[in-house]
PDB file of N, CA and C in Angstrom:
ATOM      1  N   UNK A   1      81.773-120.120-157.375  1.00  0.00           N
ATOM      2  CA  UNK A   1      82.150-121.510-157.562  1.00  0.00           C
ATOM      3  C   UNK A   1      82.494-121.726-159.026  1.00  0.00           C
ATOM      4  N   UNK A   2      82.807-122.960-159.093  1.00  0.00           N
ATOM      5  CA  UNK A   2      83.272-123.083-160.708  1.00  0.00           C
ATOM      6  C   UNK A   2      84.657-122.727-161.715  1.00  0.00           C
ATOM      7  N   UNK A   3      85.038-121.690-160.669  1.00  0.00           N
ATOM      8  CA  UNK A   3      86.522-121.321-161.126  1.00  0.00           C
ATOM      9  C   UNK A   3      87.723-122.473-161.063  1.00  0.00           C
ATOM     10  N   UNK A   4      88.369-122.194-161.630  1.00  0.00           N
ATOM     11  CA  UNK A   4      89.578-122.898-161.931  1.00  0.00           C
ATOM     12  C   UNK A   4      90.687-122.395-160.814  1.00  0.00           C
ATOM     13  N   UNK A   5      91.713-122.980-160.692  1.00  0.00           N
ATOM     14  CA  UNK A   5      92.861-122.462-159.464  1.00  0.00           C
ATOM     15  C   UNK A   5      92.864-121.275-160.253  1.00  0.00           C
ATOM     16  N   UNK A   6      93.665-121.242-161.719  1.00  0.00           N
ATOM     17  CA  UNK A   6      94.015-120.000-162.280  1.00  0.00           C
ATOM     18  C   UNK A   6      93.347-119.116-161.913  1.00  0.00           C
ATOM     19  N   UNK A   7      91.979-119.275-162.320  1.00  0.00           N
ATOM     20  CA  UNK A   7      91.140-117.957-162.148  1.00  0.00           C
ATOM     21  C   UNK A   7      91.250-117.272-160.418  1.00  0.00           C
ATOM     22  N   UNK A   8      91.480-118.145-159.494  1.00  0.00           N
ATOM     23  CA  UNK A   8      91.312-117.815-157.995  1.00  0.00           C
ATOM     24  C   UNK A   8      92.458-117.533-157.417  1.00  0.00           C
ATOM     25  N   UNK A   9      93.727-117.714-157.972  1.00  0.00           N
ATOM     26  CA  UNK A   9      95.130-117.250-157.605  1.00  0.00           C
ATOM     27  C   UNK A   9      95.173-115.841-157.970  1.00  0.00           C
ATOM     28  N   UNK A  10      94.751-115.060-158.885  1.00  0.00           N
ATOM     29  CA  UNK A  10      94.922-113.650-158.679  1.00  0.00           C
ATOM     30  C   UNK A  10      94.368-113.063-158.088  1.00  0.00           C
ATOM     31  N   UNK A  11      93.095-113.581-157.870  1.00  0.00           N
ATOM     32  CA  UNK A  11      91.836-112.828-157.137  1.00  0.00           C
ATOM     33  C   UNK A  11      92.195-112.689-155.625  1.00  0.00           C
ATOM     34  N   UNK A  12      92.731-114.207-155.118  1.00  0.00           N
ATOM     35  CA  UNK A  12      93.845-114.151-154.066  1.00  0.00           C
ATOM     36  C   UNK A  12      94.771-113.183-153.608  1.00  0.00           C
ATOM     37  N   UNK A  13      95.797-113.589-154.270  1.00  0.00           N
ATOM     38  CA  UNK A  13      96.669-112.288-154.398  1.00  0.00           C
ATOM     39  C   UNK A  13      96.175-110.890-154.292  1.00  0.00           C
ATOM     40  N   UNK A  14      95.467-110.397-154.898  1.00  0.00           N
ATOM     41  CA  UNK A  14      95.280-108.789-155.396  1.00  0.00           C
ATOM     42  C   UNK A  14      94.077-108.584-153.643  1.00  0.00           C
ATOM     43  N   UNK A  15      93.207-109.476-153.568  1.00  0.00           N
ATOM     44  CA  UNK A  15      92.818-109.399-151.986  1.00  0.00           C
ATOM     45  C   UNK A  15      93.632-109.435-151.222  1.00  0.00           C
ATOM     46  N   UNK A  16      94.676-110.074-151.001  1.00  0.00           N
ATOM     47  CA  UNK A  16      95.605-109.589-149.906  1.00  0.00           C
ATOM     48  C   UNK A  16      96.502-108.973-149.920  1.00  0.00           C
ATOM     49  N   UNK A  17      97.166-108.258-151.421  1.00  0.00           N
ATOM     50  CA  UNK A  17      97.418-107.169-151.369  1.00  0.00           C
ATOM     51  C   UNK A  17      99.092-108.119-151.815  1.00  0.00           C
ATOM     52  N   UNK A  18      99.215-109.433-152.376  1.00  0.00           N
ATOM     53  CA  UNK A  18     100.588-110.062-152.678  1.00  0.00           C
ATOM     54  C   UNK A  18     100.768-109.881-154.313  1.00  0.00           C
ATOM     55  N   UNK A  19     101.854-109.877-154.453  1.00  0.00           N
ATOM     56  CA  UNK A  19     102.582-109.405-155.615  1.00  0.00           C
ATOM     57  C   UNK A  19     102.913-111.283-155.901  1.00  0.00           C
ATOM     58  N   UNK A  20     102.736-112.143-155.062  1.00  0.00           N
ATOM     59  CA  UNK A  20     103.428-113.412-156.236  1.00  0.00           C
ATOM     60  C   UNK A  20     102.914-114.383-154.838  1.00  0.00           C
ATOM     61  N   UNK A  21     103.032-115.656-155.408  1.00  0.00           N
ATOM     62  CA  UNK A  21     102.452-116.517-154.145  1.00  0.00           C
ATOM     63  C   UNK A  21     103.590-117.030-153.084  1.00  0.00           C
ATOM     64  N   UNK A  22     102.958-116.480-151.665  1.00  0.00           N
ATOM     65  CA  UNK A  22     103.653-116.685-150.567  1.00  0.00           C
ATOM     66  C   UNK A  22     104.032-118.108-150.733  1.00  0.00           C
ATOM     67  N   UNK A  23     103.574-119.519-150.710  1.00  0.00           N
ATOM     68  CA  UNK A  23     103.798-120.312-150.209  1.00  0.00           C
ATOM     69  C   UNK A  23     104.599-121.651-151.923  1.00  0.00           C
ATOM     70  N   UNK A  24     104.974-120.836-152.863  1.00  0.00           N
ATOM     71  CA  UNK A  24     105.999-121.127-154.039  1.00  0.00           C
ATOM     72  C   UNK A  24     106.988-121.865-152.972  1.00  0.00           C
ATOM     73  N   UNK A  25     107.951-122.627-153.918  1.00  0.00           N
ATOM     74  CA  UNK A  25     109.192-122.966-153.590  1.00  0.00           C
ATOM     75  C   UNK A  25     110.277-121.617-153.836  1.00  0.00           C
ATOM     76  N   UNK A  26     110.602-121.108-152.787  1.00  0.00           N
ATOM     77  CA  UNK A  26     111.930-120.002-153.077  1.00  0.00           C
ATOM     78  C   UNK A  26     110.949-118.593-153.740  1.00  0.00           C
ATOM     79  N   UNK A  27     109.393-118.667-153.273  1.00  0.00           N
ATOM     80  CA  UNK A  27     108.971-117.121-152.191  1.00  0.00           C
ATOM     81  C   UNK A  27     109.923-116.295-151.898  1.00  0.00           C
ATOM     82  N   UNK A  28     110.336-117.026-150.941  1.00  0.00           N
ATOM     83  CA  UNK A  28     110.783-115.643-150.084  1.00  0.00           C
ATOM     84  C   UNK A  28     111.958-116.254-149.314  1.00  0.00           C
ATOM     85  N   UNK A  29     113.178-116.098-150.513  1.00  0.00           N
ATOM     86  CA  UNK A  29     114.488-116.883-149.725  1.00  0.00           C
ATOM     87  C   UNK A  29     115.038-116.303-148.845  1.00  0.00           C
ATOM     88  N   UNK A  30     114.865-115.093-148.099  1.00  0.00           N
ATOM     89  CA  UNK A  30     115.708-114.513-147.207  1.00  0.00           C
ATOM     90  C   UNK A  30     114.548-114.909-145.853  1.00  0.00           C
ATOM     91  N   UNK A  31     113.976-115.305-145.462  1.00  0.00           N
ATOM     92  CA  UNK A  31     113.113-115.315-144.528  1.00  0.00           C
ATOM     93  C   UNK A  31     112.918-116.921-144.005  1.00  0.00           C
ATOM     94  N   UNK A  32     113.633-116.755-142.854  1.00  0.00           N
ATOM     95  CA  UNK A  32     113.570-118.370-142.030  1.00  0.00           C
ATOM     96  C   UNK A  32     112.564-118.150-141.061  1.00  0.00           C
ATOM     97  N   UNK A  33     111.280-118.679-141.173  1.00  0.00           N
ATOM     98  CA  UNK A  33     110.767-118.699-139.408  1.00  0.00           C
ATOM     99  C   UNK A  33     111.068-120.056-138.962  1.00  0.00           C
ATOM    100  N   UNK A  34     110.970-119.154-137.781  1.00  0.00           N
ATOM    101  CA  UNK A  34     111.738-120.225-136.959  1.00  0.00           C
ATOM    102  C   UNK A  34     110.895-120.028-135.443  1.00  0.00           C
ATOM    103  N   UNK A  35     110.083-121.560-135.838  1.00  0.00           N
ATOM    104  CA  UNK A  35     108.978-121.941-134.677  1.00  0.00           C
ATOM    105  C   UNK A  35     109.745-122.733-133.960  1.00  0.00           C
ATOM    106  N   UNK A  36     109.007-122.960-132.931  1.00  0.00           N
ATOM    107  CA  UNK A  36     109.928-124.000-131.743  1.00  0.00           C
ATOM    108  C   UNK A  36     110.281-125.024-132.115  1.00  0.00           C
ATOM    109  N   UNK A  37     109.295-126.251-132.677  1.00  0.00           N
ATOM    110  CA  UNK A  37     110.153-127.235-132.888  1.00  0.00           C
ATOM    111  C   UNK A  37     111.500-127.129-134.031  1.00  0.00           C
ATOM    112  N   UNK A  38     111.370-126.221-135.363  1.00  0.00           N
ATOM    113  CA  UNK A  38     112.700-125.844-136.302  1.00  0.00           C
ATOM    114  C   UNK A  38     113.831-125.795-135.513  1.00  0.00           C
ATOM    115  N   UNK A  39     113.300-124.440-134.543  1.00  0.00           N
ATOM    116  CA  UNK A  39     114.783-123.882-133.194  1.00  0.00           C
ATOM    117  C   UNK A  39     115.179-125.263-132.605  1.00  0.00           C
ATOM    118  N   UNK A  40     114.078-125.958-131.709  1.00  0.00           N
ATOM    119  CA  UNK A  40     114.377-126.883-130.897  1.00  0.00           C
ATOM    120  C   UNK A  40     115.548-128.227-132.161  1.00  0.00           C
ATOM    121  N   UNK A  41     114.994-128.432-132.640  1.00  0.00           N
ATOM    122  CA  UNK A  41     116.084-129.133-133.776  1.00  0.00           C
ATOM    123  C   UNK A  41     117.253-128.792-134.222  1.00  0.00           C
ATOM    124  N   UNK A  42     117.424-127.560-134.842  1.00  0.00           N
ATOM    125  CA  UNK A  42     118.678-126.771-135.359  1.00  0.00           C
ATOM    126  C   UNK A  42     119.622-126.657-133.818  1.00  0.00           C
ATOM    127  N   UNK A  43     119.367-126.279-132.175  1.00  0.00           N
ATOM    128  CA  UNK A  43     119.995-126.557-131.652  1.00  0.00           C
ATOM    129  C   UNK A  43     120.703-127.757-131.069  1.00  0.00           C
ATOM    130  N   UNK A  44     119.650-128.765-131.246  1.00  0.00           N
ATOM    131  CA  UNK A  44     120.245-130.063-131.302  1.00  0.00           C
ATOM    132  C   UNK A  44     121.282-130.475-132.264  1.00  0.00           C
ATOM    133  N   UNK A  45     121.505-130.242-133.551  1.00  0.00           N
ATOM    134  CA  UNK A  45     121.888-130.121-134.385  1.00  0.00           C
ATOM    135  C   UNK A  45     123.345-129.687-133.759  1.00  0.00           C
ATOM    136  N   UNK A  46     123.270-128.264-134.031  1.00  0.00           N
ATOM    137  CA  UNK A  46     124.387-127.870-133.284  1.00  0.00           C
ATOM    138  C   UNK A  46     125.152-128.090-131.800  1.00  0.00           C
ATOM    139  N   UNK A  47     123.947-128.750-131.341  1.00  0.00           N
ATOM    140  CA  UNK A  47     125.310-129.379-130.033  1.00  0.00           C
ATOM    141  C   UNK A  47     125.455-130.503-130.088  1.00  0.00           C
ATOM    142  N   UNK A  48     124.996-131.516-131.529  1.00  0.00           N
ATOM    143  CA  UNK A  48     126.115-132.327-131.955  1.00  0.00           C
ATOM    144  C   UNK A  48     127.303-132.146-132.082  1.00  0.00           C
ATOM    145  N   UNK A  49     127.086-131.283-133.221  1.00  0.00           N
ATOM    146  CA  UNK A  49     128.372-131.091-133.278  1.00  0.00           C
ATOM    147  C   UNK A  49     129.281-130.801-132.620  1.00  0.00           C
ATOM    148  N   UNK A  50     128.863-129.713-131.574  1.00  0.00           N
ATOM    149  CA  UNK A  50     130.242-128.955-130.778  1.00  0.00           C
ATOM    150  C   UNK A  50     130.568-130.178-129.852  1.00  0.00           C
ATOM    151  N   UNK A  51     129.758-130.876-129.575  1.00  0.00           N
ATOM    152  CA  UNK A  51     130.210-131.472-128.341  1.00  0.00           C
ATOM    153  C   UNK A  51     130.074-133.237-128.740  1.00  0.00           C
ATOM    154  N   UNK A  52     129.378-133.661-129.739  1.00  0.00           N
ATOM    155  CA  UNK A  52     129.725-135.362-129.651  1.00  0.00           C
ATOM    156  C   UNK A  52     130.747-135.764-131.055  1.00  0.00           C
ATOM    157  N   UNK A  53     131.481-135.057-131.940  1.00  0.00           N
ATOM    158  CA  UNK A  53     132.298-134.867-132.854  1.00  0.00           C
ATOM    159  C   UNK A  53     131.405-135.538-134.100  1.00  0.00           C
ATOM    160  N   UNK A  54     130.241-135.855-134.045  1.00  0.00           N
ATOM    161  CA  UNK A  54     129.534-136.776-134.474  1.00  0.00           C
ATOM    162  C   UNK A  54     129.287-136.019-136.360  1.00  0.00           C
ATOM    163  N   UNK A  55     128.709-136.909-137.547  1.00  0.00           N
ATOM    164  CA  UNK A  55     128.037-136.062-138.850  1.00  0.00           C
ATOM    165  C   UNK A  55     127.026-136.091-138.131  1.00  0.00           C
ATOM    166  N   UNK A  56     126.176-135.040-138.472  1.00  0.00           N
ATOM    167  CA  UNK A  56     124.832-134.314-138.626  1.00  0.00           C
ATOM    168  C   UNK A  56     123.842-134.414-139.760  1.00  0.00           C
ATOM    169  N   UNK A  57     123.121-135.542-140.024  1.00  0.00           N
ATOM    170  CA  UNK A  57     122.286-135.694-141.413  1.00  0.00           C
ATOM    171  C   UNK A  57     121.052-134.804-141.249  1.00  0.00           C
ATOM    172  N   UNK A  58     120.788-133.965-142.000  1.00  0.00           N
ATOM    173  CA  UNK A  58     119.031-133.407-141.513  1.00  0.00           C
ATOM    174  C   UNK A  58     118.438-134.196-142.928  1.00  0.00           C
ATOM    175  N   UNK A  59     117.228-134.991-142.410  1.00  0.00           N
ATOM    176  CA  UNK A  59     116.944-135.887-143.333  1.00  0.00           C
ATOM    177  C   UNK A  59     115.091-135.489-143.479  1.00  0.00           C
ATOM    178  N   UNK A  60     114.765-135.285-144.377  1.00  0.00           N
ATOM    179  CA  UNK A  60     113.248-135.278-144.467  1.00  0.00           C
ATOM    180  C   UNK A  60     112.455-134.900-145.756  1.00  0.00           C
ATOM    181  N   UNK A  61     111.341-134.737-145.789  1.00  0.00           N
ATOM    182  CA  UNK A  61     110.603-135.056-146.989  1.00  0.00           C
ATOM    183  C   UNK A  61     110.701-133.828-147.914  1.00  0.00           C
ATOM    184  N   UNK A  62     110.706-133.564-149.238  1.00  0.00           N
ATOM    185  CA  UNK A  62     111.173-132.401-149.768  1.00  0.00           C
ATOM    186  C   UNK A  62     109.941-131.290-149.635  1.00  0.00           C
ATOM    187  N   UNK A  63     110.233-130.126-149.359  1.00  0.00           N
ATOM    188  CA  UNK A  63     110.016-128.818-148.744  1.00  0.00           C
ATOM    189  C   UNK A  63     109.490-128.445-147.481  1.00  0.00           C
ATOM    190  N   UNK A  64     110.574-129.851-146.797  1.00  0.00           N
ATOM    191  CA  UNK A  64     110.403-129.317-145.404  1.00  0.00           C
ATOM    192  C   UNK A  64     111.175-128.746-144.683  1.00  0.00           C
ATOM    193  N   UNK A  65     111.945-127.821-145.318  1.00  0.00           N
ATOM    194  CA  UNK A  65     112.970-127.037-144.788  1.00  0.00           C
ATOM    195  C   UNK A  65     114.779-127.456-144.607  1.00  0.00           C
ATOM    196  N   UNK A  66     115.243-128.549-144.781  1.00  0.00           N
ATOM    197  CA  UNK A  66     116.231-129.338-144.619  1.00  0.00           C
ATOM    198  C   UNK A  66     117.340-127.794-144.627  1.00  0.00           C
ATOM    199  N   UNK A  67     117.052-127.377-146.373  1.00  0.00           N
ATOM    200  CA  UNK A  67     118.112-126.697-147.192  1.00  0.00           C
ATOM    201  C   UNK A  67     117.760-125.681-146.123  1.00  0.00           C
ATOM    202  N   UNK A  68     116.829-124.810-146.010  1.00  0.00           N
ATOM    203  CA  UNK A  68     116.501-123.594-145.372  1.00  0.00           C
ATOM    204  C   UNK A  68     117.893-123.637-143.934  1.00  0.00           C
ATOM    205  N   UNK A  69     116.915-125.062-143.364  1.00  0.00           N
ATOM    206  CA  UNK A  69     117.599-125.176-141.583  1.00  0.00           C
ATOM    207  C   UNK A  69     119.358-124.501-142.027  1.00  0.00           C
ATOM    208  N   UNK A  70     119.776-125.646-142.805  1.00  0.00           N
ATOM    209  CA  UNK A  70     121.039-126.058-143.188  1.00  0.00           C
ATOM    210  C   UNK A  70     121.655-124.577-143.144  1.00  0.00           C
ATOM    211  N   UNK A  71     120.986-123.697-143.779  1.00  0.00           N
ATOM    212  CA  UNK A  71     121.894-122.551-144.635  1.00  0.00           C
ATOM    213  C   UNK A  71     121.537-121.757-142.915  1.00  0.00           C
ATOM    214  N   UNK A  72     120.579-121.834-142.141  1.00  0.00           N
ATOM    215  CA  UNK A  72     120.758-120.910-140.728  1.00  0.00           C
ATOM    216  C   UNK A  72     121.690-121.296-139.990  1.00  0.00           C
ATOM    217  N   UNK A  73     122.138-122.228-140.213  1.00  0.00           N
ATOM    218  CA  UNK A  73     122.828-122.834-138.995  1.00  0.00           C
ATOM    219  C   UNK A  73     123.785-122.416-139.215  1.00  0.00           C
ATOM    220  N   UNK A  74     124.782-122.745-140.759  1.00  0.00           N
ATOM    221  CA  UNK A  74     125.825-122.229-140.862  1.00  0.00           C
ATOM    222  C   UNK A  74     126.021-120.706-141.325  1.00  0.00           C
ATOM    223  N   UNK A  75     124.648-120.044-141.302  1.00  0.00           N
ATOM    224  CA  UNK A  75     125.193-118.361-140.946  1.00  0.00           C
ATOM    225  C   UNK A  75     124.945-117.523-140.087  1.00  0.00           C
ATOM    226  N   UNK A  76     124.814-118.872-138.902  1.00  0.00           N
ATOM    227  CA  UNK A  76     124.125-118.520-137.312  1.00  0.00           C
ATOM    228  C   UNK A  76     125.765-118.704-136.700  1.00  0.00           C
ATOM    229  N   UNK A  77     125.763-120.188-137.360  1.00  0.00           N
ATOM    230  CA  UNK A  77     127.236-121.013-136.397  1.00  0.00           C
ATOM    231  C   UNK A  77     128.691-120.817-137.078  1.00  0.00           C
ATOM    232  N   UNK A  78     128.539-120.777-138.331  1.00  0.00           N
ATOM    233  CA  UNK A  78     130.077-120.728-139.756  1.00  0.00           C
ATOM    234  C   UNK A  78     130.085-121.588-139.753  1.00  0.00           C
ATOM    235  N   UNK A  79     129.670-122.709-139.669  1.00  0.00           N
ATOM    236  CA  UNK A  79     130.172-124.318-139.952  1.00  0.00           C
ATOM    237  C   UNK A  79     130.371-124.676-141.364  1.00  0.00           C
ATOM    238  N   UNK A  80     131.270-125.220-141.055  1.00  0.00           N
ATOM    239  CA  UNK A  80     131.230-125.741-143.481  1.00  0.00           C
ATOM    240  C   UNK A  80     130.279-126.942-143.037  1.00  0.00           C
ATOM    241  N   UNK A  81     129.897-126.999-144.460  1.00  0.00           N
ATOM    242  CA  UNK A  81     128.520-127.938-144.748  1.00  0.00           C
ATOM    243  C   UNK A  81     128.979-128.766-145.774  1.00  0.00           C
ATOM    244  N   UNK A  82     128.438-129.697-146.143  1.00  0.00           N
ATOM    245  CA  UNK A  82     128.471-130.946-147.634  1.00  0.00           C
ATOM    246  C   UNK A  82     127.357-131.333-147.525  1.00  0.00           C
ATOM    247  N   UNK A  83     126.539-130.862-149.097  1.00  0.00           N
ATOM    248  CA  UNK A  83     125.411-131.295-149.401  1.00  0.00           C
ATOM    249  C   UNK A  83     125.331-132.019-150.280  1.00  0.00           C
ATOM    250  N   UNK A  84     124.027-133.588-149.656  1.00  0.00           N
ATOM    251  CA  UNK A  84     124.119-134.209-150.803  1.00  0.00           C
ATOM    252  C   UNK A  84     123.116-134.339-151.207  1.00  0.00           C
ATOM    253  N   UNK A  85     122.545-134.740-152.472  1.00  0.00           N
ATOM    254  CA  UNK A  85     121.626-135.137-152.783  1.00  0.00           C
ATOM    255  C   UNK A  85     121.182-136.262-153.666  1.00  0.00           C
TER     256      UNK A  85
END
């Protein structure tokens, strides 16, 4: 007890055997999981588009995946994208 985060983030790490912290912003940019509700969304997503000609906003609180979804879809689907912020 008594430690500081500092002191307990390496001790972390080196116990599980991680080289840098899993859960950083931009960890681990090549790696989408993709649980049911993400999938269940991103296909909704996409059959907006194909089929109601409709924009597509993915709207939500920051690091909840928006950018992540965004970038699967269009190198799942090719769709051009416009991001705003």
């Amino acid at each position: 007890m008594g430690q500081t985060d500092a002191g307990i983030a390496p001790d972390y790490y080196a116990r599980l055997g991680l080289e840098f912290d899993p859960f950083a912003t931009g960890a681990m940019p090549d790696f989408f999981f993709v649980g049911a509700r993400r999938r269940f969304l991103a296909q909704r997503a996409v059959h907006a588009l194909y089929f109601s000609g409709a924009i597509v906003l993915l709207l939500g609180a920051d690091g909840s995946g928006k950018t992540r979804t965004l970038d699967e879809i269009q190198s799942a689907y090719g769709f051009d994208t416009v991001r705003l912020r």
